[in-house]
Each structure stands twice: as structure tokens, then as C-alpha cells.
N, C-alpha and C. Protein backbone atom coordinates (compact mmCIF):
# COMPACT_ATOMS: atom_id res chain seq x y z
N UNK A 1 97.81 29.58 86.29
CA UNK A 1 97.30 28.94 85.08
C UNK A 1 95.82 29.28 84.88
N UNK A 2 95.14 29.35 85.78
CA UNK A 2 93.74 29.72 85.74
C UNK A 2 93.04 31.00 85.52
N UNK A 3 94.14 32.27 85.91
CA UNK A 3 93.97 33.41 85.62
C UNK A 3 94.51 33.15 83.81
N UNK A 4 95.25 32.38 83.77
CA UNK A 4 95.45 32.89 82.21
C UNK A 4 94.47 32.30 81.09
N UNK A 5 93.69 30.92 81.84
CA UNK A 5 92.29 30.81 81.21
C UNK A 5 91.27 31.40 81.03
N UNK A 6 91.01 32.18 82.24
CA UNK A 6 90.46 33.36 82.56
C UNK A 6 90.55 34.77 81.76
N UNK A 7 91.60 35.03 81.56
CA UNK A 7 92.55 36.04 80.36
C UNK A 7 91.87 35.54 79.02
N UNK A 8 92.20 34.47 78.92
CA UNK A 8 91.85 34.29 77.13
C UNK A 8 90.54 34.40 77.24
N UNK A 9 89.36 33.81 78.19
CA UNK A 9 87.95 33.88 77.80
C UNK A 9 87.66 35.44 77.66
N UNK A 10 88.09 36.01 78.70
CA UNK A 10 87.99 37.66 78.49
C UNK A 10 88.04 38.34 77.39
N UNK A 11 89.29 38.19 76.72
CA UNK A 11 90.19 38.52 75.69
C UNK A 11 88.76 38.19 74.33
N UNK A 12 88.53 36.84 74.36
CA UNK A 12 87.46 36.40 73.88
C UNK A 12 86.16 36.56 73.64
N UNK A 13 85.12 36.92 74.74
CA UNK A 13 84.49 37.76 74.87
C UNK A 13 84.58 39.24 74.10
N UNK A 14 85.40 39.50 74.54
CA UNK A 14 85.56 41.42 73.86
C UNK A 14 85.97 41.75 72.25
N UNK A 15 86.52 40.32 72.40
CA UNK A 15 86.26 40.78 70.54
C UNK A 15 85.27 40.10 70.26
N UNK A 16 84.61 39.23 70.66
CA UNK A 16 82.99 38.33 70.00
C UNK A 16 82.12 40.14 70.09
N UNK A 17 82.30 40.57 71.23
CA UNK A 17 81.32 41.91 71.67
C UNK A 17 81.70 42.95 70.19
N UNK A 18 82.94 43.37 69.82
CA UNK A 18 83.29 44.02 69.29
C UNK A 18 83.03 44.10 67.94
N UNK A 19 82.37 42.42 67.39
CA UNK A 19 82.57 41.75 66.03
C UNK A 19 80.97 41.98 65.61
N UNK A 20 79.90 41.91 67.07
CA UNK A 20 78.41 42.16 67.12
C UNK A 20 78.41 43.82 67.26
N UNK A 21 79.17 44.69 67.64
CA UNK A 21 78.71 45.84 68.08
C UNK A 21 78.74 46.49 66.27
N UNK A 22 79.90 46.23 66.17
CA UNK A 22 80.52 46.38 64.67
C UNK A 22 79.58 46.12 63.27
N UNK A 23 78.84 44.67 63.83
CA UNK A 23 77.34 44.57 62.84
C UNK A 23 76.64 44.98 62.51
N UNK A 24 76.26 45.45 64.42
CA UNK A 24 75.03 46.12 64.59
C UNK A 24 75.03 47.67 63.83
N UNK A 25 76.19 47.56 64.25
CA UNK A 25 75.86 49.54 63.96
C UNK A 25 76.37 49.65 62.15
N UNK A 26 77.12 49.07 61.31
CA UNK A 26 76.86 48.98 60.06
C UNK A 26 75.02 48.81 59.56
N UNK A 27 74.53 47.62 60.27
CA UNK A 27 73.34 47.40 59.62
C UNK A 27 72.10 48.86 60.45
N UNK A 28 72.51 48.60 61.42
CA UNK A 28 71.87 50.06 62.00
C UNK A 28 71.72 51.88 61.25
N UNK A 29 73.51 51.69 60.56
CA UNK A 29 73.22 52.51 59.50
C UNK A 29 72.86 52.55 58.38
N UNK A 30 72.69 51.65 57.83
CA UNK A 30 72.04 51.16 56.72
C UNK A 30 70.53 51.40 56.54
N UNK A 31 70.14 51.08 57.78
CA UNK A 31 68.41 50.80 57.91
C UNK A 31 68.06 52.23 58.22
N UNK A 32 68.94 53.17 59.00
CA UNK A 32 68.40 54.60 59.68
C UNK A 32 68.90 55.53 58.17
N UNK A 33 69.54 55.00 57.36
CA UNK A 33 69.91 55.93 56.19
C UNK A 33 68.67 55.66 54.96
N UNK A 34 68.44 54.45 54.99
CA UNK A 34 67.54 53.81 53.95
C UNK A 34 68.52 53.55 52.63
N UNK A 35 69.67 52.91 52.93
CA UNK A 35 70.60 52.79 51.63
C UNK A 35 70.25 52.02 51.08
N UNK A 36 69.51 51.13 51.43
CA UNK A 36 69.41 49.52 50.06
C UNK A 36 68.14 49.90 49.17
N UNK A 37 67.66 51.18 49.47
CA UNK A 37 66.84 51.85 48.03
C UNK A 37 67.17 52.82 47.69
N UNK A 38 68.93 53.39 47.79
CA UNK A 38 68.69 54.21 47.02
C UNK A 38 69.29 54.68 45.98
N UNK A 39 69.77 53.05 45.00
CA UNK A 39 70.26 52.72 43.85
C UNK A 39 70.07 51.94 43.24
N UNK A 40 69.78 51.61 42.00
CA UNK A 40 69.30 50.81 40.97
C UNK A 40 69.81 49.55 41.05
N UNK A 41 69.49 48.33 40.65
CA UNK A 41 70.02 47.11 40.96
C UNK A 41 71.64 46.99 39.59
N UNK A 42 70.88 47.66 38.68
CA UNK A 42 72.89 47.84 37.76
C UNK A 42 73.81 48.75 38.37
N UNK A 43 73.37 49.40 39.11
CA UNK A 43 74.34 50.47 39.60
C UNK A 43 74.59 49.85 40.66
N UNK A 44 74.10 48.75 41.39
CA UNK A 44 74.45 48.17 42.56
C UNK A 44 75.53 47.08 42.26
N UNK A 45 75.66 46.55 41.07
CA UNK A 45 75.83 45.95 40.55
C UNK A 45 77.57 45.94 40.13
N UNK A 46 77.43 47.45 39.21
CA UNK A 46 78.61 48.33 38.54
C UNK A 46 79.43 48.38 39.79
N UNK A 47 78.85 49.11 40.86
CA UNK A 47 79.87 49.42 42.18
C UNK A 47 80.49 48.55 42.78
N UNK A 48 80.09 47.25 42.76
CA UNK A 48 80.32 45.82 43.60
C UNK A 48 81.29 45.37 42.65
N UNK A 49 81.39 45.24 41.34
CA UNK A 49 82.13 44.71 40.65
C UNK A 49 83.43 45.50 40.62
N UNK A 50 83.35 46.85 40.80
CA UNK A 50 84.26 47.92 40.57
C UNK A 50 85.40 47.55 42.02
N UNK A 51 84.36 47.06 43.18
CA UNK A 51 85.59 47.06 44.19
C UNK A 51 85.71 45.55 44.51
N UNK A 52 84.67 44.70 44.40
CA UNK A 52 84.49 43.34 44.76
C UNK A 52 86.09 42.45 43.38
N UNK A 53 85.68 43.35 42.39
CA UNK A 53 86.40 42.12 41.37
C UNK A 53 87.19 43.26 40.34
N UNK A 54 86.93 43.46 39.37
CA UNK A 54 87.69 44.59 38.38
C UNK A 54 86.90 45.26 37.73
N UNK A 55 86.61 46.17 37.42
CA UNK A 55 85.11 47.21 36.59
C UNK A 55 85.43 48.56 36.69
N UNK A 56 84.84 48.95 36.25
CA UNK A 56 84.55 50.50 36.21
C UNK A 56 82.89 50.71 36.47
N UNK A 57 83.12 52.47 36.74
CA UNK A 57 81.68 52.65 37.25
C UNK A 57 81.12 53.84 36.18
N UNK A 58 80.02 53.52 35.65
CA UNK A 58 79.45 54.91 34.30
C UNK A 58 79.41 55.98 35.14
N UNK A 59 78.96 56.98 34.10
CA UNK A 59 79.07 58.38 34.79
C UNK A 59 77.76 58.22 35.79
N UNK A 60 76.90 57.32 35.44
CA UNK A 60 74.96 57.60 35.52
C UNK A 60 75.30 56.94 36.99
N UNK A 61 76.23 55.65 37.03
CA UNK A 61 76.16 55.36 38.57
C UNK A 61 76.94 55.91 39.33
N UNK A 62 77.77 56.49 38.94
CA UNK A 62 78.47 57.46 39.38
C UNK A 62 77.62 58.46 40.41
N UNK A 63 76.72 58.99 39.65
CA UNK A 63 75.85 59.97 40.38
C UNK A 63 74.70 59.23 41.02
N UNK A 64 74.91 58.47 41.07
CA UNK A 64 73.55 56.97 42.12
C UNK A 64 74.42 57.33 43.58
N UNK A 65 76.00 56.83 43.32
CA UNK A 65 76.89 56.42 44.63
C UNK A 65 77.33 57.78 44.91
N UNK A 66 76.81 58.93 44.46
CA UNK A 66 76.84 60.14 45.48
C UNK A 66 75.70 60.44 45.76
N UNK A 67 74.71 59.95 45.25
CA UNK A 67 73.48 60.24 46.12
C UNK A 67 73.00 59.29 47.42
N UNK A 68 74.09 57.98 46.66
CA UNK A 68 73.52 56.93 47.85
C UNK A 68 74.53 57.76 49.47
N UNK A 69 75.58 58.45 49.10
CA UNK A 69 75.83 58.95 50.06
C UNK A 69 77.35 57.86 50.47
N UNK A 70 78.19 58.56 51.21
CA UNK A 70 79.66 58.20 51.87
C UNK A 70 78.99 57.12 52.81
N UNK A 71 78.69 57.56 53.96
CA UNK A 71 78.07 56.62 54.80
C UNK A 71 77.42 55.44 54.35
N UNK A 72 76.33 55.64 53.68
CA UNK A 72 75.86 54.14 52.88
C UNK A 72 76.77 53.62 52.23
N UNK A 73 78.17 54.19 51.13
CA UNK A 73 78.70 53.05 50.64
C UNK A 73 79.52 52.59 52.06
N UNK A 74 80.17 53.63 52.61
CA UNK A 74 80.94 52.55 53.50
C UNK A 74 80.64 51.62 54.91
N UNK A 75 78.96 51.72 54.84
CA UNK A 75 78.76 50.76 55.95
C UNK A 75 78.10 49.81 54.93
N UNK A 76 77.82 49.47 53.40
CA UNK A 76 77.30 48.72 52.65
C UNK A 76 78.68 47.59 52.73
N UNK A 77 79.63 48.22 52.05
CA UNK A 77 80.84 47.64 51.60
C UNK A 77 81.29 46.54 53.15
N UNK A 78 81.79 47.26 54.32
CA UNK A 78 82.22 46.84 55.60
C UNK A 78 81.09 45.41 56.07
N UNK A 79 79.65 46.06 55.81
CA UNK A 79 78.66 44.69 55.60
C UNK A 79 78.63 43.59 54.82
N UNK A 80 79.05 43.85 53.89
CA UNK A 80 79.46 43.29 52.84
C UNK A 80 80.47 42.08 53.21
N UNK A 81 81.68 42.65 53.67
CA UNK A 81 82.86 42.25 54.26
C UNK A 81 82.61 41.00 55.79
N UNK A 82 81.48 41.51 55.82
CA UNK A 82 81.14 40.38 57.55
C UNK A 82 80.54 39.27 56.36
N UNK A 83 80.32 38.79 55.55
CA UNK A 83 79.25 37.98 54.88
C UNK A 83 80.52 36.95 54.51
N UNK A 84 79.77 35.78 55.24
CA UNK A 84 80.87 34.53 55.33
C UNK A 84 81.21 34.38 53.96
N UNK A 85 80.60 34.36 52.81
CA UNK A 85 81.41 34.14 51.29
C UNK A 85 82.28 35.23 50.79
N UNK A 86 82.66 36.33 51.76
CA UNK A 86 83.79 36.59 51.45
C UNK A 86 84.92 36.97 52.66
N UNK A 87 84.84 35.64 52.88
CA UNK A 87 85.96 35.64 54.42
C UNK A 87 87.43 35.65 53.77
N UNK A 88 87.47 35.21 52.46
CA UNK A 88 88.95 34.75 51.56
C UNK A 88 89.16 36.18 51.93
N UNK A 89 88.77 37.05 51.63
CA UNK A 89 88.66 38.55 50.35
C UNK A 89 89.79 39.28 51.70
N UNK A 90 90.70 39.94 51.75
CA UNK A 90 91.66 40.83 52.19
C UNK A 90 90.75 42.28 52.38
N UNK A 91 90.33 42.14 54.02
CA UNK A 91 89.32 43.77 54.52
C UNK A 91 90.44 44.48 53.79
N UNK A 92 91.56 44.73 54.19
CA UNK A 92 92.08 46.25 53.72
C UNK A 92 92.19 46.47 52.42
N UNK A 93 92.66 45.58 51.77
CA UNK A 93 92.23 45.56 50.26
C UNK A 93 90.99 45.86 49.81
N UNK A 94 89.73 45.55 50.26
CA UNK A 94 88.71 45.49 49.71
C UNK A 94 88.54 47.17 49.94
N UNK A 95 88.67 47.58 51.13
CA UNK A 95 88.56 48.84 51.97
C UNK A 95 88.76 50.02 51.23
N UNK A 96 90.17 49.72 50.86
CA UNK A 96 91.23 50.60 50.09
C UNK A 96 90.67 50.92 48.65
N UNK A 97 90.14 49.69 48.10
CA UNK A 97 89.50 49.66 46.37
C UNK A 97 88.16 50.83 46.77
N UNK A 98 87.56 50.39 47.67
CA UNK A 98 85.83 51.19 48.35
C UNK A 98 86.49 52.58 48.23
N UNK A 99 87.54 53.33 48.87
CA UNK A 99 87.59 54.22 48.98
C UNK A 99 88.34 55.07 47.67
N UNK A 100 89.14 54.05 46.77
CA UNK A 100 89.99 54.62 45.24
C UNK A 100 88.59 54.71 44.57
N UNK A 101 87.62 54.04 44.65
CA UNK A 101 86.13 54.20 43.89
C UNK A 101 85.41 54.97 44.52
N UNK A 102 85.40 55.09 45.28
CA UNK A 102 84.73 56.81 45.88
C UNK A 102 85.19 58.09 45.63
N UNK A 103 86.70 57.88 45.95
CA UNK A 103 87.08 59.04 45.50
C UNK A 103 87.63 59.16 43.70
N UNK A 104 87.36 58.25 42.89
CA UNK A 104 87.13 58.35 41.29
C UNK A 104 86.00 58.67 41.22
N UNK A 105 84.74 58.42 41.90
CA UNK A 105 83.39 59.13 41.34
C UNK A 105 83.69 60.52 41.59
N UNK A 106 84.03 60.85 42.81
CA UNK A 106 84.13 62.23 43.24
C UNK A 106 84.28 63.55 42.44
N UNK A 107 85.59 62.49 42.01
CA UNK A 107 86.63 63.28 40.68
C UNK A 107 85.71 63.36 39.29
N UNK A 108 85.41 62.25 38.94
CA UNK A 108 84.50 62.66 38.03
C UNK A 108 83.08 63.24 38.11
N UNK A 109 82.78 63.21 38.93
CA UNK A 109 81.27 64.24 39.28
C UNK A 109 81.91 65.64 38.99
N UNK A 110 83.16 66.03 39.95
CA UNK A 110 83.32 67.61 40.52
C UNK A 110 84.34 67.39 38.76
N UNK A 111 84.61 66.70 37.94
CA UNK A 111 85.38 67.79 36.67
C UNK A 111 84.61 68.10 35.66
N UNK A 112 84.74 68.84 35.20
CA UNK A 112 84.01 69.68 34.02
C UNK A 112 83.53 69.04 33.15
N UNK A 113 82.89 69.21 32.64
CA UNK A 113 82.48 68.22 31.03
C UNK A 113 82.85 69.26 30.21
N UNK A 114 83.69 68.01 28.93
CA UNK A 114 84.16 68.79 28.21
C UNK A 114 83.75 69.68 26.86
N UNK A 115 83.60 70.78 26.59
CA UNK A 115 83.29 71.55 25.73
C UNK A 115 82.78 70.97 24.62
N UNK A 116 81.81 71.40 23.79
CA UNK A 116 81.29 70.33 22.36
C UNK A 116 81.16 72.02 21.23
């Protein structure tokens, strides 16, 4: 019985470790990238709504969230995700929207503009 008390504190431990390592190194990349300047507060705005709730993103922030770079949105978003007011919110869902909006800017950066 005591080894299996023993078991759960363990068990316990390693994901508390896993939940801080996981923080650290989101906010770690954040701070070594310099992402929280390097988009406008509407374009911060446009993107959050686009995966946080329902929106679309303009062409203009469009080209913000490829300059802010892959890495900055997805250790912004995952940070995002540790922030107790949105403990309701479904990670893989949220995850999944981060990455259909990354790869829609993508698409619209790399297609052509059309002829006038």
C-alpha cells in the first residue's frame, strides 16, 4: 500500500515537472525570439480572435504572423493555453484552429495576386 502512495506522489511530481518545464521553455521562447514586439496590437488582436473565437485574418496581418514567425505563433498560442481563463477551451482544438490559421496565411501569402 505504501509503495503505491509512493507511485502516485512520483507519478505526481513528473507531471507538476513536466507542466513547469513546458512553461518555461514556451516563455523562454518567446523572450529569446522577441515575439511580443513583433506585431501590432490589431494584428494581435485579428490572430487571437481567428483561433481563440471565429474571425478571419487581413492580408496586412497576414504578413505580421509570417514575420512574427512559426515558432512565436506556436509558443504564443500553447502560452496562451497555460493561462487559467482558458482552462474551459479544448488544447487540441485550440491547437488544430493555430495551425488551419497558419497554414491559411501561408496560402495566402505564397498565391498570386490577381491580375488588374
Amino acid at each position: 500500500m505504501a509503495s503505491l502512495n509512493v507511485s502516485s506522489v512520483l507519478v505526481v511530481l513528473f507531471l507538476t515537472c513536466l507542466e513547469v518545464m513546458a512553461t518555461k521553455g514556451n516563455d523562454q521562447i518567446i523572450k529569446e525570439n522577441n515575439c511580443e514586439s513583433k506585431m501590432g496590437l490589431p494584428c494581435v488582436l485579428e490572430a487571437f480572435t481567428s483561433i481563440f473565437n471565429t474571425g478571419s485574418i487581413s492580408s496586412k496581418c497576414c504578413g505580421e504572423l509570417v514575420v512574427l514567425g512559426k515558432v512565436c505563433h506556436s509558443a504564443l498560442v500553447k502560452r496562451t493555453l497555460e493561462n487559467p481563463l482558458f482552462k474551459d477551451l479544448n488544447p487540441a482544438t485550440i491547437i488544430a484552429k493555430s495551425i488551419q490559421t497558419w497554414n491559411k496565411i501561408l496560402a495566402l501569402i505564397d498565391s498570386p495576386s490577381p491580375s488588374t
